[in-house]
N, C-alpha and C. Protein backbone atom coordinates (compact mmCIF):
# COMPACT_ATOMS: atom_id res chain seq x y z
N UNK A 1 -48.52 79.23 27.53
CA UNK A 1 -48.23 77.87 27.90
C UNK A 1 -46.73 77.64 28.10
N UNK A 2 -45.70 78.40 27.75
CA UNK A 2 -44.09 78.02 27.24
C UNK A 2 -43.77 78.94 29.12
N UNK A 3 -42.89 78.56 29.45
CA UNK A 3 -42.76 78.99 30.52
C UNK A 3 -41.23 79.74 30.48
N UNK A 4 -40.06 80.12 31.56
CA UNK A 4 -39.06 80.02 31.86
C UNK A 4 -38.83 81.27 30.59
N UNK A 5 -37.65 81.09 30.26
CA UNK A 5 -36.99 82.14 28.80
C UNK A 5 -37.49 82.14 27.88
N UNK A 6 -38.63 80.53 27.55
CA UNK A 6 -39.52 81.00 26.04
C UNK A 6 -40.58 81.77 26.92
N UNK A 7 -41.16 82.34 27.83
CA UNK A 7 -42.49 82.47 27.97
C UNK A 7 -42.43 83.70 27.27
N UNK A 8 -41.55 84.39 27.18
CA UNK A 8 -42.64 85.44 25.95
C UNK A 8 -43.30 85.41 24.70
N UNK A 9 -42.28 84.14 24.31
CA UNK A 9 -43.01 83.47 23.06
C UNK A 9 -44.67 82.84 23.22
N UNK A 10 -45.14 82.76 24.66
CA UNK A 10 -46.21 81.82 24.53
C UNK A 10 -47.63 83.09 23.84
N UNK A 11 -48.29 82.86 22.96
CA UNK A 11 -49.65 83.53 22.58
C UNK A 11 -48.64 84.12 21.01
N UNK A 12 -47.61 84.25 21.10
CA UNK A 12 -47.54 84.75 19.85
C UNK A 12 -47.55 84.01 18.27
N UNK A 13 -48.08 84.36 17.11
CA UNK A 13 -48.26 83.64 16.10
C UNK A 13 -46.73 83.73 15.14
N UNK A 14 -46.48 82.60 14.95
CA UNK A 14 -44.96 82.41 14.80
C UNK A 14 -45.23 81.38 13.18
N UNK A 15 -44.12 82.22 12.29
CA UNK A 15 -43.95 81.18 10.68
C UNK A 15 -42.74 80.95 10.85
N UNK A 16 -43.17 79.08 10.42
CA UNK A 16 -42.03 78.58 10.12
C UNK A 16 -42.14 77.46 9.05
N UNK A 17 -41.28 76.39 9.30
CA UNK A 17 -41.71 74.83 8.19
C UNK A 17 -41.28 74.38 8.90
N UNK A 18 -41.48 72.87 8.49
CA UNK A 18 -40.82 71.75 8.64
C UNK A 18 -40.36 70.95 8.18
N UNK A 19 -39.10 70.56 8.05
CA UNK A 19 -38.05 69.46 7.35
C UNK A 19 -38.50 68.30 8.04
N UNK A 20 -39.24 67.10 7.88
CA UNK A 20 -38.92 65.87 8.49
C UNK A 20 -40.15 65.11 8.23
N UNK A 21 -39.27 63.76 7.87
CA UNK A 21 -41.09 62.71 7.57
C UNK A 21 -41.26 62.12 8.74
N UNK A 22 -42.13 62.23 8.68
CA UNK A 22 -43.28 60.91 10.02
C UNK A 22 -43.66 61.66 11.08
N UNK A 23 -43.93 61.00 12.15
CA UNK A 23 -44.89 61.70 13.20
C UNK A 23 -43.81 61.32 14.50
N UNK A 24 -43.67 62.45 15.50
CA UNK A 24 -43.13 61.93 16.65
C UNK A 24 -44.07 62.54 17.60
N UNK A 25 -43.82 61.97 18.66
CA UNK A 25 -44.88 61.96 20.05
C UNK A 25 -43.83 62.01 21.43
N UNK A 26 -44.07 62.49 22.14
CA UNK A 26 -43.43 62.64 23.17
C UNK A 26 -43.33 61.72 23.96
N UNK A 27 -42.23 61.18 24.83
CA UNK A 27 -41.73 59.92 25.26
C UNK A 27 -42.58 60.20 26.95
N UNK A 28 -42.63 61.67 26.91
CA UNK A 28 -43.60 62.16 28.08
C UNK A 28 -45.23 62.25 27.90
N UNK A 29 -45.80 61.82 27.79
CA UNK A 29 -47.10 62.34 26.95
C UNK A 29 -47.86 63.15 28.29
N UNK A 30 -47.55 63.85 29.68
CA UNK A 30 -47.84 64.85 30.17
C UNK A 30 -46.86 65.99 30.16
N UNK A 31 -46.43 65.93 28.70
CA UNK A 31 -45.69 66.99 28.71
C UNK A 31 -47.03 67.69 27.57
N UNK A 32 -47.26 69.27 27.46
CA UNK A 32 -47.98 69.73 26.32
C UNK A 32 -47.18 70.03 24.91
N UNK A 33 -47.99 70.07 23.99
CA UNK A 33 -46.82 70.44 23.11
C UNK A 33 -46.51 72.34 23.58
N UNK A 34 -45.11 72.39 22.81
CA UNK A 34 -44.76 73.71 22.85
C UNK A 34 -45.94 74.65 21.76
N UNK A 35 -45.81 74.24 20.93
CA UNK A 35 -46.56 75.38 19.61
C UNK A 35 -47.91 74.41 19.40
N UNK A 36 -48.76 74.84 19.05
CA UNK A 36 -50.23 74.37 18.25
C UNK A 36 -50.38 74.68 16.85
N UNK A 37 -49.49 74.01 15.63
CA UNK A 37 -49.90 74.00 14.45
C UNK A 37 -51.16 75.12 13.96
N UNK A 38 -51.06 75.85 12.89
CA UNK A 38 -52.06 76.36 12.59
C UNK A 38 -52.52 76.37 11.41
N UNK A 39 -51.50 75.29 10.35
CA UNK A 39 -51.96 75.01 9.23
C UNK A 39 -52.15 73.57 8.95
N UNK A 40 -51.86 73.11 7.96
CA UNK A 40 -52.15 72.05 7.65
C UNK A 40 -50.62 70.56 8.12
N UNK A 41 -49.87 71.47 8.87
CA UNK A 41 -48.93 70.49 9.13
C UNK A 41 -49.60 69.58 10.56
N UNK A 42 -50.02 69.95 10.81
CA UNK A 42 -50.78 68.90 12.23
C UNK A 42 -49.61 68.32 13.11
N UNK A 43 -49.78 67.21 13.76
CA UNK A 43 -49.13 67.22 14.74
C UNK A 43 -48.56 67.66 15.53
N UNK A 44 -47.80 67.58 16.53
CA UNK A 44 -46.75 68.72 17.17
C UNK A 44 -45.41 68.98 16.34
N UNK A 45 -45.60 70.49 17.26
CA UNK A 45 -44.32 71.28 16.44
C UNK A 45 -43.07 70.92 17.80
N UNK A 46 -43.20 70.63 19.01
CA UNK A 46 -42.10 70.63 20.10
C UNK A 46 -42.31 70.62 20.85
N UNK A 47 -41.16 70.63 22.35
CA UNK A 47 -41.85 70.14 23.68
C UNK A 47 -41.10 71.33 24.64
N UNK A 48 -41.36 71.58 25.78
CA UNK A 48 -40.76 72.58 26.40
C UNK A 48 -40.61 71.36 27.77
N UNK A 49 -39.23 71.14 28.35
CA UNK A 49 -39.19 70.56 29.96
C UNK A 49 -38.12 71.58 30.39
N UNK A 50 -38.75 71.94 31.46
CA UNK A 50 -37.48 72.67 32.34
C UNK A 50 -36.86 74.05 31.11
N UNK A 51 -36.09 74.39 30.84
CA UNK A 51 -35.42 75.47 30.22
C UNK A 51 -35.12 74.93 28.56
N UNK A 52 -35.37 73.65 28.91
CA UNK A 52 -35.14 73.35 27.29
C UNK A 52 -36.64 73.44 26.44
N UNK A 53 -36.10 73.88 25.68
CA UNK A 53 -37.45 74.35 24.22
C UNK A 53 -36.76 73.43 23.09
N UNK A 54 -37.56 72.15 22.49
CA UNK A 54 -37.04 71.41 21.50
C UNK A 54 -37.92 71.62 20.63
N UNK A 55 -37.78 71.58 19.43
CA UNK A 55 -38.55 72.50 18.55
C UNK A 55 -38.35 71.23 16.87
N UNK A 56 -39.18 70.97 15.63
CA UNK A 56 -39.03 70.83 14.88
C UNK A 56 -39.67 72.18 13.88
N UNK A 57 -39.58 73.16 14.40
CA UNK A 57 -40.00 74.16 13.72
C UNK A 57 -38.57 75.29 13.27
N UNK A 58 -38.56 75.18 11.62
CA UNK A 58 -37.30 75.93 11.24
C UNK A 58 -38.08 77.18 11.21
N UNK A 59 -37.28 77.93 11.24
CA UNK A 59 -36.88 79.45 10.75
C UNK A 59 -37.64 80.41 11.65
N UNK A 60 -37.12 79.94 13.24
CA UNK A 60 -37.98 80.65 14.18
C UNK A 60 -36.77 81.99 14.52
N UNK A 61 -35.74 81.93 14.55
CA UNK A 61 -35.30 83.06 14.25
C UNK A 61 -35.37 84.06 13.31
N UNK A 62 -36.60 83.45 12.07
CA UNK A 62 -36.31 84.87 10.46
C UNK A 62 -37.82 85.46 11.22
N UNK A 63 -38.02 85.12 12.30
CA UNK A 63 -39.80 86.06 12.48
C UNK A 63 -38.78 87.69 13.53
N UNK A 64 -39.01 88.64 13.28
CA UNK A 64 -39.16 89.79 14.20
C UNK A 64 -39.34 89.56 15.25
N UNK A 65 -40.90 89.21 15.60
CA UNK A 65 -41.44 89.56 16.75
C UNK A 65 -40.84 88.27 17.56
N UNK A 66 -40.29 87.23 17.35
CA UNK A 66 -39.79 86.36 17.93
C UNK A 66 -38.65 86.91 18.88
N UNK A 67 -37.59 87.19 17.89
CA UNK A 67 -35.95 88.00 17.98
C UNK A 67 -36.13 89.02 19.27
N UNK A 68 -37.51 90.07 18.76
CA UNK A 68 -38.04 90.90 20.19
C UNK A 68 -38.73 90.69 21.13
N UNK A 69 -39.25 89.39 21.06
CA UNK A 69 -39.45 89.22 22.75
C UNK A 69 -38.90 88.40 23.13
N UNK A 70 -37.80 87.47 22.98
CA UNK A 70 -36.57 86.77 23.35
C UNK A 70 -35.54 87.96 24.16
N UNK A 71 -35.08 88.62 22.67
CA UNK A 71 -34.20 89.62 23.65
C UNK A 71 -34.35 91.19 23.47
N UNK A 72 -35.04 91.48 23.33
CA UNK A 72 -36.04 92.62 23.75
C UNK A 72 -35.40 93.68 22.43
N UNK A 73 -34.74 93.38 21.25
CA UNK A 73 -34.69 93.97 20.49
C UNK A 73 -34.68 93.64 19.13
N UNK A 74 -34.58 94.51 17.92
CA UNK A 74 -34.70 94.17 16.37
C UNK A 74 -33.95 93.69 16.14
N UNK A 75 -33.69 93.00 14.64
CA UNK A 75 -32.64 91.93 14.27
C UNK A 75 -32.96 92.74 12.66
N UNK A 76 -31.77 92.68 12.22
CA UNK A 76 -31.86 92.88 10.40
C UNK A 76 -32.34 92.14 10.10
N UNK A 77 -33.02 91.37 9.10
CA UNK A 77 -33.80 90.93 8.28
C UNK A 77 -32.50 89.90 7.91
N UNK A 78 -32.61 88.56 7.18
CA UNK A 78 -31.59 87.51 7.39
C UNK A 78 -30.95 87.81 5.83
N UNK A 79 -31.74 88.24 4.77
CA UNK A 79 -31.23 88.25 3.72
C UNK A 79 -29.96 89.76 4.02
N UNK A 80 -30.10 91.00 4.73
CA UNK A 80 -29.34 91.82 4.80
C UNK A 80 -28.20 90.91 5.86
N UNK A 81 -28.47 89.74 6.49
CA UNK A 81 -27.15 89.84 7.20
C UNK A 81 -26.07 88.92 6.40
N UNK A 82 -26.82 87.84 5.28
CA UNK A 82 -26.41 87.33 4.74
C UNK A 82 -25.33 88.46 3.21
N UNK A 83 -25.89 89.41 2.93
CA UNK A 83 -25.07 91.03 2.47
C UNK A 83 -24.08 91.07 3.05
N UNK A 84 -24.14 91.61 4.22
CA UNK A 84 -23.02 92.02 5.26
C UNK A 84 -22.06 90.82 4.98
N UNK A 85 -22.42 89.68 5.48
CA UNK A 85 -21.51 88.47 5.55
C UNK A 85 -20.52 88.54 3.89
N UNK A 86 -21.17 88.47 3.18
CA UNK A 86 -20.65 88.50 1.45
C UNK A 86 -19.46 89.75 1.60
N UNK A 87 -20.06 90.60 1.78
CA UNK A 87 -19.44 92.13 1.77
C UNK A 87 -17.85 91.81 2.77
N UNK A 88 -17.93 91.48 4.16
CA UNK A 88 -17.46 91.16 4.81
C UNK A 88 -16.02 90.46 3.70
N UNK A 89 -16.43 88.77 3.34
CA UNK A 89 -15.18 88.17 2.81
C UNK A 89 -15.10 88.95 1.71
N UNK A 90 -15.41 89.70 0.93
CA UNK A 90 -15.37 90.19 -0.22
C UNK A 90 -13.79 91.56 0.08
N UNK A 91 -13.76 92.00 1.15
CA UNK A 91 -13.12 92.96 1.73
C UNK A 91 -11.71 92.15 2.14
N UNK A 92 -12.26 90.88 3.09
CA UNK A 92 -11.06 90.55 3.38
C UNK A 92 -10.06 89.13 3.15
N UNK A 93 -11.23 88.71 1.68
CA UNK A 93 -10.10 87.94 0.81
C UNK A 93 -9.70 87.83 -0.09
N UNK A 94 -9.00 87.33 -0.60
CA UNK A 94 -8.00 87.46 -2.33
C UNK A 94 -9.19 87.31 -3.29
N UNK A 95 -9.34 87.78 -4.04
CA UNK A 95 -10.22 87.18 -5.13
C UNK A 95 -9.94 86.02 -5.66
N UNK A 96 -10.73 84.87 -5.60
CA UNK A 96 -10.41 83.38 -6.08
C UNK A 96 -10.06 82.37 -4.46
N UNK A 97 -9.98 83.09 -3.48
CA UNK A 97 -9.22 82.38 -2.74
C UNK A 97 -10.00 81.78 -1.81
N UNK A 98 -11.36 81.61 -1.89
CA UNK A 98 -12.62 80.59 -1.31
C UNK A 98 -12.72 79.46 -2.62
N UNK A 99 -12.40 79.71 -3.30
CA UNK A 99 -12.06 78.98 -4.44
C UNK A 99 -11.39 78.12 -4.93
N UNK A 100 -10.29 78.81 -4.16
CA UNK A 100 -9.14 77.49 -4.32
C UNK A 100 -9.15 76.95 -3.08
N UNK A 101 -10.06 77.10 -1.92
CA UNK A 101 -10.02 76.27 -0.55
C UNK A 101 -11.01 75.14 -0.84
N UNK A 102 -12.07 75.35 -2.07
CA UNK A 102 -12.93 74.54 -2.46
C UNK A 102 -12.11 73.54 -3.44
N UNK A 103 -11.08 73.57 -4.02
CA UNK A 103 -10.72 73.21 -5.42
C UNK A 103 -9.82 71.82 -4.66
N UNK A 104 -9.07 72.83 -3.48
CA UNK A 104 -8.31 71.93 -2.91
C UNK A 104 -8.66 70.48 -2.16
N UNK A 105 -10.26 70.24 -1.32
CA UNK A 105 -11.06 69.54 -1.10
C UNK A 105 -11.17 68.30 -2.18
């Protein structure tokens, strides 16, 4: 159903959540939704017009198979990039010195 740059996403089964109260509806109502709920969250998850994909569905980047058929390859896993990132300032700052950028605030 997703056309343009999401269409590889369309048929695939995708986890995510959702942050947000109440119900929204599309200001288009011949637009389809983007995703079809498959649990108990109901309503729509988003709308696809033209190249834009609007989405209330988080954490569609932590799925794999998402990452690879977007751009046709693997992604580390989010907790290893969130490692790297640590490792990263850990190398290239003072000890204490995210610390005192917080203290100073």
């Amino acid at each position: 159903r997703l056309s343009g740059p999401w269409q590889p996403l369309s048929g695939l089964h995708i986890d995510g959540y959702q942050i947000h109260l109440g119900e929204t509806a599309s200001a288009d109502p011949t637009l389809p939704p983007a995703f079809e709920p498959t649990s108990q969250l109901g309503g729509q998850l988003g709308w696809q017009r033209g190249n834009l994909l609007a989405l209330y569905l988080h954490g569609l980047f932590e799925n794999p198979a998402v990452v690879h058929a977007l751009f046709a390859r693997s992604a580390r896993p989010l907790a290893q990039v969130f490692d790297g990132l640590a490792d990263l300032v850990g190398e290239h700052f003072d000890e204490g010195a995210l610390m005192g950028l917080l203290a100073k605030g």
